[in-house]
Each structure stands twice: as structure tokens, then as C-alpha cells.
Protein backbone atom coordinates (compact mmCIF):
# COMPACT_ATOMS: atom_id res chain seq x y z
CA UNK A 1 -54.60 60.15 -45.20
CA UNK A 2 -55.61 56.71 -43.99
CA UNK A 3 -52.81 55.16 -45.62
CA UNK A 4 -50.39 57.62 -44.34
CA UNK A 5 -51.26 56.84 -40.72
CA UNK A 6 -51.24 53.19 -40.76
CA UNK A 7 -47.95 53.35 -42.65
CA UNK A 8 -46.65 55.41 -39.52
CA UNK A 9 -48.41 52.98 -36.92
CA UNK A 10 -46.51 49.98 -38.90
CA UNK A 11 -43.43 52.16 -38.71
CA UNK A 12 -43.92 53.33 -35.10
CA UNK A 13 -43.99 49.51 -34.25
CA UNK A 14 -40.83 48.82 -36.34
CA UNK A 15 -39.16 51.11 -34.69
CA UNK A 16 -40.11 49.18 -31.46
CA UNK A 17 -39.71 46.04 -32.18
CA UNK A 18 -36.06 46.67 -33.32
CA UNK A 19 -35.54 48.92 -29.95
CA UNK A 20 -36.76 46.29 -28.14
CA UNK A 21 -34.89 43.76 -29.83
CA UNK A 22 -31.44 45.53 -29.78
CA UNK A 23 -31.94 46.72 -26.43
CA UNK A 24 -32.58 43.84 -24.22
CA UNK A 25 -30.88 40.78 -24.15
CA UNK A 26 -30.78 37.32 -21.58
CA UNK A 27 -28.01 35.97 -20.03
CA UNK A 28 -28.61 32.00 -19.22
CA UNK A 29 -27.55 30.38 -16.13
CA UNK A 30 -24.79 28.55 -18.05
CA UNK A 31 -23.07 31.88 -19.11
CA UNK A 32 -21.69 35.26 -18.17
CA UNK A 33 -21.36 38.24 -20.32
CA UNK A 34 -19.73 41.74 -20.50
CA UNK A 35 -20.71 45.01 -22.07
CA UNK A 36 -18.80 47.03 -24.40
CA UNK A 37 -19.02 50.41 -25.62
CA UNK A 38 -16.74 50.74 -29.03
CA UNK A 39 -14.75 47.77 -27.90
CA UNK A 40 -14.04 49.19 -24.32
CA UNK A 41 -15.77 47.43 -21.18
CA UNK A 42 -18.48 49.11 -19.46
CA UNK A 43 -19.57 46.72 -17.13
CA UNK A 44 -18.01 42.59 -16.25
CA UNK A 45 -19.46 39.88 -14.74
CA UNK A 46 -23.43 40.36 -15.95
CA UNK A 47 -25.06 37.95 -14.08
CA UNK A 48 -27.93 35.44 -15.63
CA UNK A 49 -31.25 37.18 -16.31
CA UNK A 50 -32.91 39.88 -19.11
CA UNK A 51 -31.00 43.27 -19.21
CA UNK A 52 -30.74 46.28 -21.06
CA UNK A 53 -28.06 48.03 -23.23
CA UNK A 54 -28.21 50.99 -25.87
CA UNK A 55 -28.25 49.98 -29.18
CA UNK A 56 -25.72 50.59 -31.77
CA UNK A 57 -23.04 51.79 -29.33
CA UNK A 58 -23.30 48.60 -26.79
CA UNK A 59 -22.38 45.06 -27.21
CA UNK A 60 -22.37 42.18 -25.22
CA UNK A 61 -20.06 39.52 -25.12
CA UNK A 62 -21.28 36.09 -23.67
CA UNK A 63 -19.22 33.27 -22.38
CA UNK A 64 -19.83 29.83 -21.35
CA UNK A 65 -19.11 29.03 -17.39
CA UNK A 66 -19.71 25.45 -17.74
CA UNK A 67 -17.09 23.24 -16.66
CA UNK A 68 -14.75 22.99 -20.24
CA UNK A 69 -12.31 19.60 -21.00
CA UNK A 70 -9.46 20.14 -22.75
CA UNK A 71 -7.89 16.74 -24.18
CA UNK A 72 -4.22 16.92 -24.80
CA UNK A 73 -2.06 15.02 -26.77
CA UNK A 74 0.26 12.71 -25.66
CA UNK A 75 3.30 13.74 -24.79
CA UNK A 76 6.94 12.98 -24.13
CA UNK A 77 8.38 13.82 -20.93
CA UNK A 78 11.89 12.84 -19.05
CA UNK A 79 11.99 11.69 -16.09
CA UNK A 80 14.48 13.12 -13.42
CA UNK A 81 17.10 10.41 -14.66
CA UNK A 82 16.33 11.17 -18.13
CA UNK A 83 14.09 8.15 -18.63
CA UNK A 84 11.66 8.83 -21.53
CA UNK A 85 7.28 8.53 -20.25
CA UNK A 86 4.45 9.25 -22.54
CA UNK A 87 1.63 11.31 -20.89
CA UNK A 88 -1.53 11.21 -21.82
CA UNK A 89 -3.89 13.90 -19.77
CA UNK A 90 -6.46 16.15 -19.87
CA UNK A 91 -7.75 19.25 -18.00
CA UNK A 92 -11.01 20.47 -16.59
CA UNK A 93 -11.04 24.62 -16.86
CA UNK A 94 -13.97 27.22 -16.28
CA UNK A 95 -14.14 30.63 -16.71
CA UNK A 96 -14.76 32.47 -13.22
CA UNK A 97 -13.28 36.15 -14.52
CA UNK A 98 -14.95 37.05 -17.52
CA UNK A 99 -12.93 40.49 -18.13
CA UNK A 100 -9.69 38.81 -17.90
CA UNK A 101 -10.94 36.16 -20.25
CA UNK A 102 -12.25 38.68 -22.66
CA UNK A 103 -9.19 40.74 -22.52
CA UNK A 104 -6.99 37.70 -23.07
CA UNK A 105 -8.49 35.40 -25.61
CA UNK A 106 -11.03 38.14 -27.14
CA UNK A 107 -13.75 35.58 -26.21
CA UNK A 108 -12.23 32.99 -28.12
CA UNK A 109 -12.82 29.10 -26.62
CA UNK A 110 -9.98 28.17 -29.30
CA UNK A 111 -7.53 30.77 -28.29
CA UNK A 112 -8.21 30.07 -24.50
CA UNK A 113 -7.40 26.53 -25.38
CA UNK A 114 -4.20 27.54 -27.47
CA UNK A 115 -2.83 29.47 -24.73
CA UNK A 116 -3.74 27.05 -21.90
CA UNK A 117 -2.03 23.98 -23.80
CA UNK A 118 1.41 24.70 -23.69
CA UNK A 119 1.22 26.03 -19.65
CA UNK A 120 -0.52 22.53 -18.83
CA UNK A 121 2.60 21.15 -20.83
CA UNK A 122 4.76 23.22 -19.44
CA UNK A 123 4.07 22.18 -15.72
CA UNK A 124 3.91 18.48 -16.32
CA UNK A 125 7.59 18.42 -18.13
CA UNK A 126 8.69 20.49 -14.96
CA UNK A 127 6.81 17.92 -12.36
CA UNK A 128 7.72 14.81 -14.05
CA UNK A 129 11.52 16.33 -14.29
CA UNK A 130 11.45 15.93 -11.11
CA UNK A 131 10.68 12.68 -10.32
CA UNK A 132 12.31 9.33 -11.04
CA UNK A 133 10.62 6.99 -12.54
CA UNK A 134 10.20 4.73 -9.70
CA UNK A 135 8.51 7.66 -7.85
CA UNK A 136 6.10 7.94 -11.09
CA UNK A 137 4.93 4.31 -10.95
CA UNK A 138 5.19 4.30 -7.07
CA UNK A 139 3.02 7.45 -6.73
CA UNK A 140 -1.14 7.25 -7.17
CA UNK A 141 -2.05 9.52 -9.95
CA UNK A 142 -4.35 11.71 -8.21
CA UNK A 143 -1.30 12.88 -5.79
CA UNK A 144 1.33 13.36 -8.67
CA UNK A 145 -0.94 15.67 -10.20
CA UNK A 146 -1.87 17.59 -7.50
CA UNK A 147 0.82 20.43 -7.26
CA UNK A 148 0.69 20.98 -11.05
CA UNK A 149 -3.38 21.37 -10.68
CA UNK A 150 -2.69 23.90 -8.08
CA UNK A 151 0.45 25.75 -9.67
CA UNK A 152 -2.30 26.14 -12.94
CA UNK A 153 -5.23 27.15 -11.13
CA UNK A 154 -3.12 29.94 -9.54
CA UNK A 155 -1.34 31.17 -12.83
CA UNK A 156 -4.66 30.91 -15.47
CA UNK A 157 -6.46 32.63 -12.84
CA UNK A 158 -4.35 35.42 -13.42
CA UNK A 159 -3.08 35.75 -16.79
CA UNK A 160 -6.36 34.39 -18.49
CA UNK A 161 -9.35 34.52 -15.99
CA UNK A 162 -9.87 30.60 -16.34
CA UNK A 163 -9.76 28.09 -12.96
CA UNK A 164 -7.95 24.94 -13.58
CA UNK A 165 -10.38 22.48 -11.71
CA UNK A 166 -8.47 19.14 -12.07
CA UNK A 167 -5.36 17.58 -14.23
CA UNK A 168 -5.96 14.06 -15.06
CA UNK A 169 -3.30 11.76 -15.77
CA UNK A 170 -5.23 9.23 -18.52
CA UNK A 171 -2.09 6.81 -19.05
CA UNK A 172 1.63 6.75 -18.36
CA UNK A 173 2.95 4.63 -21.27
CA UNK A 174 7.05 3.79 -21.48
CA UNK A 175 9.50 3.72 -24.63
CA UNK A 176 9.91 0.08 -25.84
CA UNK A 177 13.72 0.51 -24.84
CA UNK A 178 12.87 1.93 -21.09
CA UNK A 179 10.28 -0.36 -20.36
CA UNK A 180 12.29 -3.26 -20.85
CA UNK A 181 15.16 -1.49 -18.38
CA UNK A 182 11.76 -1.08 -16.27
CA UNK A 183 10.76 -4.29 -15.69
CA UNK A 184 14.28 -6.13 -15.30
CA UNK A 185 14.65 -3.24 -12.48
CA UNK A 186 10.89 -4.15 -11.22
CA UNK A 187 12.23 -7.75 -11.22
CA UNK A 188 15.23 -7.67 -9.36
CA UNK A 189 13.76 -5.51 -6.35
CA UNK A 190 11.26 -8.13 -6.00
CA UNK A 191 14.20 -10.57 -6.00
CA UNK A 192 15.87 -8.03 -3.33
CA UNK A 193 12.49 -7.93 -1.28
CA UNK A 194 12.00 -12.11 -1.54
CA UNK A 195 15.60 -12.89 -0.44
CA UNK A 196 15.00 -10.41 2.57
CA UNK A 197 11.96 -12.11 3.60
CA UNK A 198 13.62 -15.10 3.49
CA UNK A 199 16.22 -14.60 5.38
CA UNK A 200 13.94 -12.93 7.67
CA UNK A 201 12.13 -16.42 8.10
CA UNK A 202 15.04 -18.03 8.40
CA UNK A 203 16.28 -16.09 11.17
CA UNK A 204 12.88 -16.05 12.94
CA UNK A 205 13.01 -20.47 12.25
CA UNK A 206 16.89 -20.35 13.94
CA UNK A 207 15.16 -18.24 16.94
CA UNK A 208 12.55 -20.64 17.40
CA UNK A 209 14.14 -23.93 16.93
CA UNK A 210 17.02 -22.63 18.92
CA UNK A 211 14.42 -21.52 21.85
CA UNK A 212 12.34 -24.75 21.67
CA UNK A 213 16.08 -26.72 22.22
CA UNK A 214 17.01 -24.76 25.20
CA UNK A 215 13.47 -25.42 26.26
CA UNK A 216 13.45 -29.29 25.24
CA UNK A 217 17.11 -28.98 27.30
CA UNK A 218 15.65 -27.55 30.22
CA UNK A 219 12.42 -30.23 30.50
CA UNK A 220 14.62 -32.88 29.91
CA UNK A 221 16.98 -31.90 32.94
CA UNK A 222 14.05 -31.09 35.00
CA UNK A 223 12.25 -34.81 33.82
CA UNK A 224 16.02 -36.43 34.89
CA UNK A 225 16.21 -34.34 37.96
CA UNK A 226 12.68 -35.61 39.12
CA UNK A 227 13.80 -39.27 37.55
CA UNK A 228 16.67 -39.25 39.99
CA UNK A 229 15.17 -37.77 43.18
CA UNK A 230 12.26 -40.37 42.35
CA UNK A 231 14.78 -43.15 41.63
CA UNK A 232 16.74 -42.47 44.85
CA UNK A 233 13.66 -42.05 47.12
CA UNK A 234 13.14 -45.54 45.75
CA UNK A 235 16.07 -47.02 46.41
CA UNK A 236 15.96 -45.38 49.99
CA UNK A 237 12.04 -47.04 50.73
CA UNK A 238 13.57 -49.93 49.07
CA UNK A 239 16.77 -50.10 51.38
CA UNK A 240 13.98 -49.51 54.13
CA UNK A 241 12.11 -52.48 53.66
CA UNK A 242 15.36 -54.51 53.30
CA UNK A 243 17.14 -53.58 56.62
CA UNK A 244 13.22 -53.95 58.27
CA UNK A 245 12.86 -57.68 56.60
CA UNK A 246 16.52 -58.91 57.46
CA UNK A 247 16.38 -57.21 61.33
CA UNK A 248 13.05 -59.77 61.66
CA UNK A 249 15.21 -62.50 60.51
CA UNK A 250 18.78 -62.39 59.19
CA UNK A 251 19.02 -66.02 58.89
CA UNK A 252 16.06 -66.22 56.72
CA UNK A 253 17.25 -62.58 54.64
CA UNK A 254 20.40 -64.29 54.12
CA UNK A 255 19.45 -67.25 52.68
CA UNK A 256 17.00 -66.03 50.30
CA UNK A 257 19.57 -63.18 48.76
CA UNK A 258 22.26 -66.41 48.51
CA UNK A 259 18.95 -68.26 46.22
CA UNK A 260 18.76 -64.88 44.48
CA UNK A 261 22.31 -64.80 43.70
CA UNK A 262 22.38 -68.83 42.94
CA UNK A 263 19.78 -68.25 40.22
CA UNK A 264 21.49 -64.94 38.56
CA UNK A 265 24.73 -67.17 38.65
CA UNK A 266 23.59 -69.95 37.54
CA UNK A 267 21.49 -68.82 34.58
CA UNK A 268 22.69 -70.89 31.35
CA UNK A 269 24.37 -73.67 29.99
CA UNK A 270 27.93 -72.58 29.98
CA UNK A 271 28.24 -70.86 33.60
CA UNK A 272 31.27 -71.47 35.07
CA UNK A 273 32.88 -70.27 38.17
CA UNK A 274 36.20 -70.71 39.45
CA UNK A 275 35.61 -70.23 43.43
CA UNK A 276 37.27 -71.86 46.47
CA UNK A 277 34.79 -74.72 47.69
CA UNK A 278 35.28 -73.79 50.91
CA UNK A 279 33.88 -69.67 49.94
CA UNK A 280 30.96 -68.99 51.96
CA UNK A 281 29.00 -68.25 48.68
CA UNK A 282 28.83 -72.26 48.44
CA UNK A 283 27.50 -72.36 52.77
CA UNK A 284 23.63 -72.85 52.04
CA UNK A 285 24.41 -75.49 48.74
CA UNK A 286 27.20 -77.69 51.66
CA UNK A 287 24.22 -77.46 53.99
CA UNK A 288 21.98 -79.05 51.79
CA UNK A 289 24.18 -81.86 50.86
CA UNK A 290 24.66 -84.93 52.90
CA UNK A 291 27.06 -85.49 55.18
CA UNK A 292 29.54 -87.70 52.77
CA UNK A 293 28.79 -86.55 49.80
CA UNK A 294 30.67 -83.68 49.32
């Protein structure tokens, strides 16, 4: 009789431990689940903590929220000139509808991954087929992949329940034979861009030396203007003090500018002058001469 209860106690505990155990079940913070009755959804989006569900007829499906990088391969893309580029990306995807997500990849990280792949391709053939490839070196890497982030976000959202947080480009590599056609393109805009800048300077150079002539022209007019209005109020003091000395005394005036012009005539070995003796240039040298001596 004793043994008979204690195997029922034992079994009466059993019975609910195993309740327990099939009955409640905890959601972490880095998850979200769903319930299912035979495969059908009963209730989405169970948020983090310990609930309850009925054994045997209800499951619970749990899926990771965490921010999920998918690494693709690289991949071949042409340009909008058909130029060959090799991608190399990756994407950064969450799951923020669990329902959708369970309905589309079954729960499956390798399916979601699967179907996500090709879209991600997909959109960066279409964005870089629309670009040329000047645009794709030009452009910062962040903005080229901004439209196909948001293009993504808005489709996986929809079809598969996942947000598309970011598209990364890793490395934009070119095809031996483009990258060659690349550079020698590279090269001669910089040769385009040097020979404008130089003839930019040189233009600028023309404009200054030709302003710093005019301006040399126009101090040296103004420094021969002054010269000659200085030069002439010279010559007019000058003429001044002249006609003031000779009205004191011709006589005197007269003979000193005839010693003045003896000297200026006179100066050298081989002077010669052919003048009448009798010229009045000769009256202060007869004047000085003895009577009978001439």
C-alpha cells in the first residue's frame, strides 16, 4: 500500500515536471518567437520573457533579432558603358516581422540568406548599370549604395519580414584589360585639368604684366610731366635771376657770358674757328690787346 502511494506521488510529480516543462518556455531579449498550433500560427511577435503554451498541440518557433551579416561573393557587374567592376559587399539584415519570416524561410537563417542573395545582387547589377565608371570611382561609397540599401529594406520587408540595415561596398576591383583603359583615361584628364590651369596662369601673368605696364606707362608720364614742369619752372627762376643780374649791370653780364663762351670755344687743342676779326664775338679779346698789336 505504501509502495503504491509513493509510486503515485513519484508519478504525480512526473507528470508535473513534464507539464511544466512542455508548457512554459522563455523568450531572450535577443529573439522573437511565434506559436503554432499543427503548423498554423496562433499568435506572432512573442515578446522576451517566460510564457505559456499547451503541450503537444503548441509549438514555438524562435528567431534571432540580432543584427545578421551576410558576406557575398564577389561579383561581376557592367558598368553603364559596359565596362567590367568586381564588387565585393556585404549586408547587414534583421528580422523585425517574425510571421513573414516564418512564413517565408520556415525559420530557416540559410534559406533567408539564399533568398536575400540574389535580390542584393540583383539591385547592385541594376545600380552599377547605371553608372559610368567615372561616376563609380568619382562617387564616395557610402552614397552609391544608398538607393540600393533603401530599394532592399523596402522589398525584404515585404516579401521576407527582414530590414536591410546597410549595403557595404568592401572593394571595387577592375579587369586587368579595363583598368589599364582606366588609368590612361585618369591620366589624360589630369593632363586636360594641368594644361587648363596653365593657361589659366598664363592668362592671369598677361593681365598682370600687362596692368603693371600701363601702370609703369602712366608713372613714367606723370614722373616726365613733373620733370618738365620742374625743369621749366627752373629755367623760368633761372631766366629770372639772369635778366635781374644783367639789368644791375649789362656791361659786366656781357662780358662774363663772352668769358663763358671763350672757354666753351676754346676747350682743346685742335679748336678752330673761321670768324671775321672784326665779329663782335672777338670785342672783349681786341680790348685787351694793345693798341699795335693787333
Amino acid at each position: 500500500m505504501i509502495n503504491n502511494r509513493s509510486l503515485l506521488i513519484v508519478g504525480g510529480l512526473a507528470a508535473v515536471a513534464w507539464l511544466a516543462s512542455n508548457s512554459l518556455y522563455v523568450v531572450d531579449e535577443t529573439e522573437r518567437a511565434v506559436k503554432l498550433r499543427f503548423g498554423e500560427i496562433i499568435e506572432e511577435n512573442i515578446q522576451p520573457g517566460l510564457h505559456v503554451k499547451v503541450p503537444i498541440t503548441q509549438t514555438v518557433r524562435k528567431f534571432d533579432t540580432r543584427v545578421l551579416t551576410l558576406d557575398t561573393d564577389p561579383s561581376r557587374y557592367l558598368t553603364l558603358e559596359q565596362k567590367a567592376v568586381i564588387v565585393d559587399s556585404y549586408v547587414k539584415w534583421q528580422v523585425v516581422n517574425p510571421t513573414k519570416y516564418y512564413e517565408a524561410t520556415s525559420g530557416d537563417e540559410m534559406m533567408a540568406v539564399r533568398l536575400i542573395q540574389p535580390r542584393v545582387d540583383e539591385s547592385l547589377r541594376n545600380e552599377f548599370g547605371r553608372l559610368n565608371l567615372q561616376q563609380i570611382i568619382a562617387e564616395r561609397r557610402d552614397d552609391l549604395m544608398t538607393g540600393p540599401t533603401e530599394d532592399l529594406d523596402a522589398l525584404l520587408r515585404d516579401e521576407l519580414g527582414v530590414a536591410i540595415l546597410d549595403v557595404r561596398v568592401k572593394r571595387i576591383d577592375l579587369p586587368d584589360d579595363v583598368s589599364s583603359a582606366v588609368y590612361e583615361r585618369m591620366r589624360s584628364e589630369r593632363e586636360r585639368e594641368a594644361r587648363e590651369w596653365r593657361a589659366q596662369g598664363q592668362e592671369e601673368a598677361e593681365r598682370i604684366r600687362a596692368n603693371a605696364d600701363r601702370r609703369r606707362q602712366v608713372l613714367l608720364a606723370q614722373a616726365n610731366e613733373r620733370a618738365e614742369t620742374l625743369r621749366g619752372e627752373g629755367d623760368a627762376e633761372a631766366a629770372a635771376l639772369y635778366d635781374e643780374a644783367y639789368s644791375q649791370d649789362a656791361e659786366f653780364f656781357a662780358f662774363w657770358r663772352s668769358l663763358q663762351a671763350y672757354r666753351e670755344s676754346f676747350d682743346g687743342d685742335r679748336d678752330m674757328l673761321v670768324l671775321d676779326p672784326s665779329s663782335d664775338f672777338f670785342r672783349y679779346l681786341k680790348s685787351a690787346i694793345p693798341s699795335g698789336e693787333e
